[in-house]
C-alpha atoms as a PDB file:
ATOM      1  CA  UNK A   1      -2.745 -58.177  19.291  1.00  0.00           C
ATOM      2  CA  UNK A   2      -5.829 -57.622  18.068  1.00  0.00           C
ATOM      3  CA  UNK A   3      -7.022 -54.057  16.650  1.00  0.00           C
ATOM      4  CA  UNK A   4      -9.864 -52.141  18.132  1.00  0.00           C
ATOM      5  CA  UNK A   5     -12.650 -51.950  14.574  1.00  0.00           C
ATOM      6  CA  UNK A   6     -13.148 -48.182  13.666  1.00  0.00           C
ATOM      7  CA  UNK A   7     -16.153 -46.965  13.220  1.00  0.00           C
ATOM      8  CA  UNK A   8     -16.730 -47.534   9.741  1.00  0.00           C
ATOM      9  CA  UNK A   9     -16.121 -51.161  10.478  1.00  0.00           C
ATOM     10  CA  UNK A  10     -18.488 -51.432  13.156  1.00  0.00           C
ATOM     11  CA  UNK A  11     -21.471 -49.611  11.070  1.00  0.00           C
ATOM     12  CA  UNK A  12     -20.821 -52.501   8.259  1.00  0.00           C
ATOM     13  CA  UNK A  13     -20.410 -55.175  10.844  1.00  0.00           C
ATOM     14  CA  UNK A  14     -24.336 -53.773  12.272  1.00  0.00           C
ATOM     15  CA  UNK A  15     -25.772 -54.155   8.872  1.00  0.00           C
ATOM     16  CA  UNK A  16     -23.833 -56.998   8.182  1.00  0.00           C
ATOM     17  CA  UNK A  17     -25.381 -58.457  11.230  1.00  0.00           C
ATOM     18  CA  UNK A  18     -29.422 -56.885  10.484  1.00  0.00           C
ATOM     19  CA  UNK A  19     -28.932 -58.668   6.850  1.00  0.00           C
ATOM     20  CA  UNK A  20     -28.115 -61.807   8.490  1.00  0.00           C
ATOM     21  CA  UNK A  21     -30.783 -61.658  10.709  1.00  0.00           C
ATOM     22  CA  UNK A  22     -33.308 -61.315   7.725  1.00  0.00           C
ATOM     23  CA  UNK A  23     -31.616 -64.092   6.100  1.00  0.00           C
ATOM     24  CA  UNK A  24     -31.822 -66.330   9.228  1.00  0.00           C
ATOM     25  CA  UNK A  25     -35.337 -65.677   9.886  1.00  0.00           C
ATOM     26  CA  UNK A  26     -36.154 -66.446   5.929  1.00  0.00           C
ATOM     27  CA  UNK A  27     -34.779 -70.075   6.479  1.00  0.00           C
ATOM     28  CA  UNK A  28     -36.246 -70.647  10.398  1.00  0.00           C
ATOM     29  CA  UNK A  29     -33.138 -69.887  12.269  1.00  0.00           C
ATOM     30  CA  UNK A  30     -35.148 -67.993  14.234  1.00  0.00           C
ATOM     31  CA  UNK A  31     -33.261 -67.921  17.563  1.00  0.00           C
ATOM     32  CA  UNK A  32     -30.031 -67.048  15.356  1.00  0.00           C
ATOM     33  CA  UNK A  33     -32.191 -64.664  13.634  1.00  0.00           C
ATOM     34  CA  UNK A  34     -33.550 -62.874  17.228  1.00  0.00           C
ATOM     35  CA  UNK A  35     -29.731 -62.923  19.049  1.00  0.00           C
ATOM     36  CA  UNK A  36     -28.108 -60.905  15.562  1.00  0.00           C
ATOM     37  CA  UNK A  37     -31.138 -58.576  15.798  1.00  0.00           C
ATOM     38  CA  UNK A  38     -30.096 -57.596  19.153  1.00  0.00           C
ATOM     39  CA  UNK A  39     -26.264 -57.881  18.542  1.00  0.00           C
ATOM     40  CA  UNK A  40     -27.012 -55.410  15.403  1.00  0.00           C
ATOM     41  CA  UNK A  41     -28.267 -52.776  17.390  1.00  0.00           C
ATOM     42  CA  UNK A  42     -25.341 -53.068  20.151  1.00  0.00           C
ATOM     43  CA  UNK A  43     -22.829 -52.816  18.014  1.00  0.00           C
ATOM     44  CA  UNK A  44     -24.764 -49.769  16.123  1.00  0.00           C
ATOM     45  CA  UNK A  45     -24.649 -48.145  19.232  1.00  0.00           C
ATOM     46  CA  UNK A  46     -20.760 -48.658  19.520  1.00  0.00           C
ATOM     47  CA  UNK A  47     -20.330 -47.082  16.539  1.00  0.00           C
ATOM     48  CA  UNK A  48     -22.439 -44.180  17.441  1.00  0.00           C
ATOM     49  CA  UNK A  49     -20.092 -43.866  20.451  1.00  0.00           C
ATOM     50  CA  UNK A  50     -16.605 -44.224  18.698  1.00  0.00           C
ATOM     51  CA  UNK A  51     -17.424 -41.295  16.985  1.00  0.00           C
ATOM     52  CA  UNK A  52     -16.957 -39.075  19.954  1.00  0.00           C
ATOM     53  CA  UNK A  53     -13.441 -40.407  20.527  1.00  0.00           C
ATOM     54  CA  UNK A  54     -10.668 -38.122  18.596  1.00  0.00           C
ATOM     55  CA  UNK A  55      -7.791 -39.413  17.852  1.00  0.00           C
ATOM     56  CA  UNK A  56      -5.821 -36.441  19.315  1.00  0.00           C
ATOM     57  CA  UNK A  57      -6.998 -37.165  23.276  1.00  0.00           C
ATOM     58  CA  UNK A  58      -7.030 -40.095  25.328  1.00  0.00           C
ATOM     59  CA  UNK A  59     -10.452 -40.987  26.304  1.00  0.00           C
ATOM     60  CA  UNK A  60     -11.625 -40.840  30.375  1.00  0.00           C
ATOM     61  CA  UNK A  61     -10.658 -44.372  31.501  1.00  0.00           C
ATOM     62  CA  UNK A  62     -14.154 -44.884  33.218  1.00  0.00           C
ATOM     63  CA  UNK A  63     -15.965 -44.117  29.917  1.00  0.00           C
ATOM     64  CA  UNK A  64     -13.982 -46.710  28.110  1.00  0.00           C
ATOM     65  CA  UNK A  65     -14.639 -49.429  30.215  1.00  0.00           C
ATOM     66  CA  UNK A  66     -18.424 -48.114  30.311  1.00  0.00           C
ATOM     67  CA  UNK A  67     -19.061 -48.678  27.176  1.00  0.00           C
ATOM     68  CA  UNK A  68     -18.319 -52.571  26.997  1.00  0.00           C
ATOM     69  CA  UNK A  69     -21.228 -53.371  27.977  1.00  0.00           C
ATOM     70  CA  UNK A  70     -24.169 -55.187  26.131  1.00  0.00           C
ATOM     71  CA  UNK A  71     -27.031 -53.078  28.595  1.00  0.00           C
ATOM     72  CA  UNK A  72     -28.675 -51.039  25.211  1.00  0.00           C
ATOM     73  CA  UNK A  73     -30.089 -48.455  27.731  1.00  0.00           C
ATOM     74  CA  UNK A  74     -26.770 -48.049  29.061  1.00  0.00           C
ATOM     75  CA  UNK A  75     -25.188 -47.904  25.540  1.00  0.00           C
ATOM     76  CA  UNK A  76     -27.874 -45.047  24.659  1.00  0.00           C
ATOM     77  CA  UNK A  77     -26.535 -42.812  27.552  1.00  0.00           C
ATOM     78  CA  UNK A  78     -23.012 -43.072  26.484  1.00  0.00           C
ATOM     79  CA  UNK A  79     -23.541 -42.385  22.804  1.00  0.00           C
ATOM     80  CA  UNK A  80     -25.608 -38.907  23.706  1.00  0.00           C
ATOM     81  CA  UNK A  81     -28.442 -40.278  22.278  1.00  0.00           C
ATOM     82  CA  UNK A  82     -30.548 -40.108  25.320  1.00  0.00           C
ATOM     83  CA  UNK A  83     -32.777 -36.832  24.657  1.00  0.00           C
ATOM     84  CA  UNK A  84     -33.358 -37.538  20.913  1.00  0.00           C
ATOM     85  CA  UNK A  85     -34.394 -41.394  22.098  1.00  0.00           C
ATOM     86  CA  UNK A  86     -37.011 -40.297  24.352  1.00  0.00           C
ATOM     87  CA  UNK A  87     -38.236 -37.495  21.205  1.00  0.00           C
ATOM     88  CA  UNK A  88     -38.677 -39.799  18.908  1.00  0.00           C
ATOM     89  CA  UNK A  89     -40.295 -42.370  20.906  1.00  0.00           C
ATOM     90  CA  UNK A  90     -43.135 -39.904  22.465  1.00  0.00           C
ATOM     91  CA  UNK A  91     -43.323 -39.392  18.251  1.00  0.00           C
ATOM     92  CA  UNK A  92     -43.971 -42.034  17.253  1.00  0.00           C
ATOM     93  CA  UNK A  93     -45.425 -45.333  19.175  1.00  0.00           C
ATOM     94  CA  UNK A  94     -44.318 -47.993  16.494  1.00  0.00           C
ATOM     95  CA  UNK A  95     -40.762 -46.965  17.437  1.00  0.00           C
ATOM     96  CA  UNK A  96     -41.449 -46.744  21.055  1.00  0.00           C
ATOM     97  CA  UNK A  97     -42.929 -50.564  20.844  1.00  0.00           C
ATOM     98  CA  UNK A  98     -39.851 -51.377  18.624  1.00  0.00           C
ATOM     99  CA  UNK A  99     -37.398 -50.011  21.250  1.00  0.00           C
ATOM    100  CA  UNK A 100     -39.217 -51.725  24.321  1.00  0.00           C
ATOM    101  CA  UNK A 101     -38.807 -54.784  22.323  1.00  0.00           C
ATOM    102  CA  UNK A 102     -35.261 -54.535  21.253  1.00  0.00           C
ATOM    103  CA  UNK A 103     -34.165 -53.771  24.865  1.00  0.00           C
ATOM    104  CA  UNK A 104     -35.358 -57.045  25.767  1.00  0.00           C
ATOM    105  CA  UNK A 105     -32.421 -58.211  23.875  1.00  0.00           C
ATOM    106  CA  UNK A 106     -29.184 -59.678  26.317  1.00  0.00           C
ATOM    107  CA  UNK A 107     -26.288 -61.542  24.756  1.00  0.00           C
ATOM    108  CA  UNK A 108     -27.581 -64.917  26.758  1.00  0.00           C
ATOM    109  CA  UNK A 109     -30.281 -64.907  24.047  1.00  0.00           C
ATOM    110  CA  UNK A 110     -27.596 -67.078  21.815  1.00  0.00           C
ATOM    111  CA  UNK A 111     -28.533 -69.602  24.185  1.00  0.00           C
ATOM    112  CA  UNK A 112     -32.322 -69.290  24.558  1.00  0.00           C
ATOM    113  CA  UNK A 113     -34.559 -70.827  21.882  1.00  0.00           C
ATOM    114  CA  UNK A 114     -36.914 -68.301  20.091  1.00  0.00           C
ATOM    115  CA  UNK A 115     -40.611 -69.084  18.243  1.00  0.00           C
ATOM    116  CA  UNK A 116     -41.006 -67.550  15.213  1.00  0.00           C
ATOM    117  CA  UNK A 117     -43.449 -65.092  16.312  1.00  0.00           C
ATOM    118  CA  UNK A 118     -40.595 -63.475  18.282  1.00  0.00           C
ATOM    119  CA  UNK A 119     -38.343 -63.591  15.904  1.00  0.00           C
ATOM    120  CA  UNK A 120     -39.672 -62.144  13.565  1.00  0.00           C
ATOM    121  CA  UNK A 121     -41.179 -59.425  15.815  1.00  0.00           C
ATOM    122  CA  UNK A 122     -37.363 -58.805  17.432  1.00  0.00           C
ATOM    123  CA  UNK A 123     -36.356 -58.481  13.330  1.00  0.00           C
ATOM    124  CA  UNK A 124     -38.869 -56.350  12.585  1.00  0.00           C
ATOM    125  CA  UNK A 125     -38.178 -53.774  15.420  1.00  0.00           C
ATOM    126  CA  UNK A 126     -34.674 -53.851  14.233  1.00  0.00           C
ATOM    127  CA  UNK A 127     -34.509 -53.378  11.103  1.00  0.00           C
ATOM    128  CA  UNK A 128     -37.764 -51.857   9.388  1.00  0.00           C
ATOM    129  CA  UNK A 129     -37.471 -49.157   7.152  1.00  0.00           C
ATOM    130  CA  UNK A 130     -39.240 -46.683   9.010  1.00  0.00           C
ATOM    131  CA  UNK A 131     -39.145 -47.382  12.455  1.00  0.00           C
ATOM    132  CA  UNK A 132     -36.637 -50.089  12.866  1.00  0.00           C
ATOM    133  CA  UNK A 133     -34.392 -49.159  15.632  1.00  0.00           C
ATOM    134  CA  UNK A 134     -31.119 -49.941  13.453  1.00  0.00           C
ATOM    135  CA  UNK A 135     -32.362 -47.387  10.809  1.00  0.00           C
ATOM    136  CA  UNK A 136     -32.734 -45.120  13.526  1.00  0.00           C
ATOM    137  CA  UNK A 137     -29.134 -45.199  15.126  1.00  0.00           C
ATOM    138  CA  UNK A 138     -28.063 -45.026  11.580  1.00  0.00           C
ATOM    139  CA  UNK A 139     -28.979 -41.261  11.348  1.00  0.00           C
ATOM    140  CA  UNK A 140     -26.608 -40.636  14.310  1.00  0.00           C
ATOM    141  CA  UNK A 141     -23.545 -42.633  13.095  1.00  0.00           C
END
């Protein structure tokens, strides 16, 4: 059996998975480069949520299976990060683009092909120092 990652695991599999990205676009890979982009942020967002479990209570079955999904918006809602989403983006319209963008993102990506433009766009919105949507969620983890 298989063990559920914490959530230290899951923030180094997200950066893990950003880095990658980077590196994929670097060498053209760029529809590998646009699906662990997307992947990044989802499994950023898991992390954010497995904080609120504690260890001492059983989670609400419903939330559990609510939160394997790979909808971002959905994801957003379930971490709490709703509210501080919609601050930031009325802050700050690089972020707001970056966010549109990244919620574009669906797991059947892996089997779409991607131009470069896009790619490196998807990357971009992910993962830029100041308003990459990764860094972002990492302030919340």
């Amino acid at each position: 059996m298989a063990l559920e990652p914490s959530f230290v695991n899951l923030q180094t599999i997200a950066r893990s998975k950003s880095e990658d990205a980077v590196l994929l676009l670097a060498h053209g890979r760029f529809a590998n480069a646009y699906y662990l982009a997307g992947y990044a942020v989802e499994i950023g967002l898991k992390a954010c949520i497995a904080l609120r479990f504690l260890a001492e209570r059983l989670p609400d079955r419903r939330l559990v299976n609510a939160i394997h999904t790979h909808q971002l918006n959905d994801l957003i809602l379930h971490a709490g990060l709703e509210n501080i989403l919609d601050e930031r983006r009325s802050q700050n319209r690089e972020f707001s683009d970056n966010w549109t963008r990244v919620c574009k993102w669906h797991p059947d990506s892996r089997y779409s092909t991607v131009d470069g433009f896009t790619a490196q766009r998807m990357v971009h919105a992910v993962s830029d120092s100041q308003t990459g949507v990764l860094e972002w969620i990492k302030e919340y983890w």
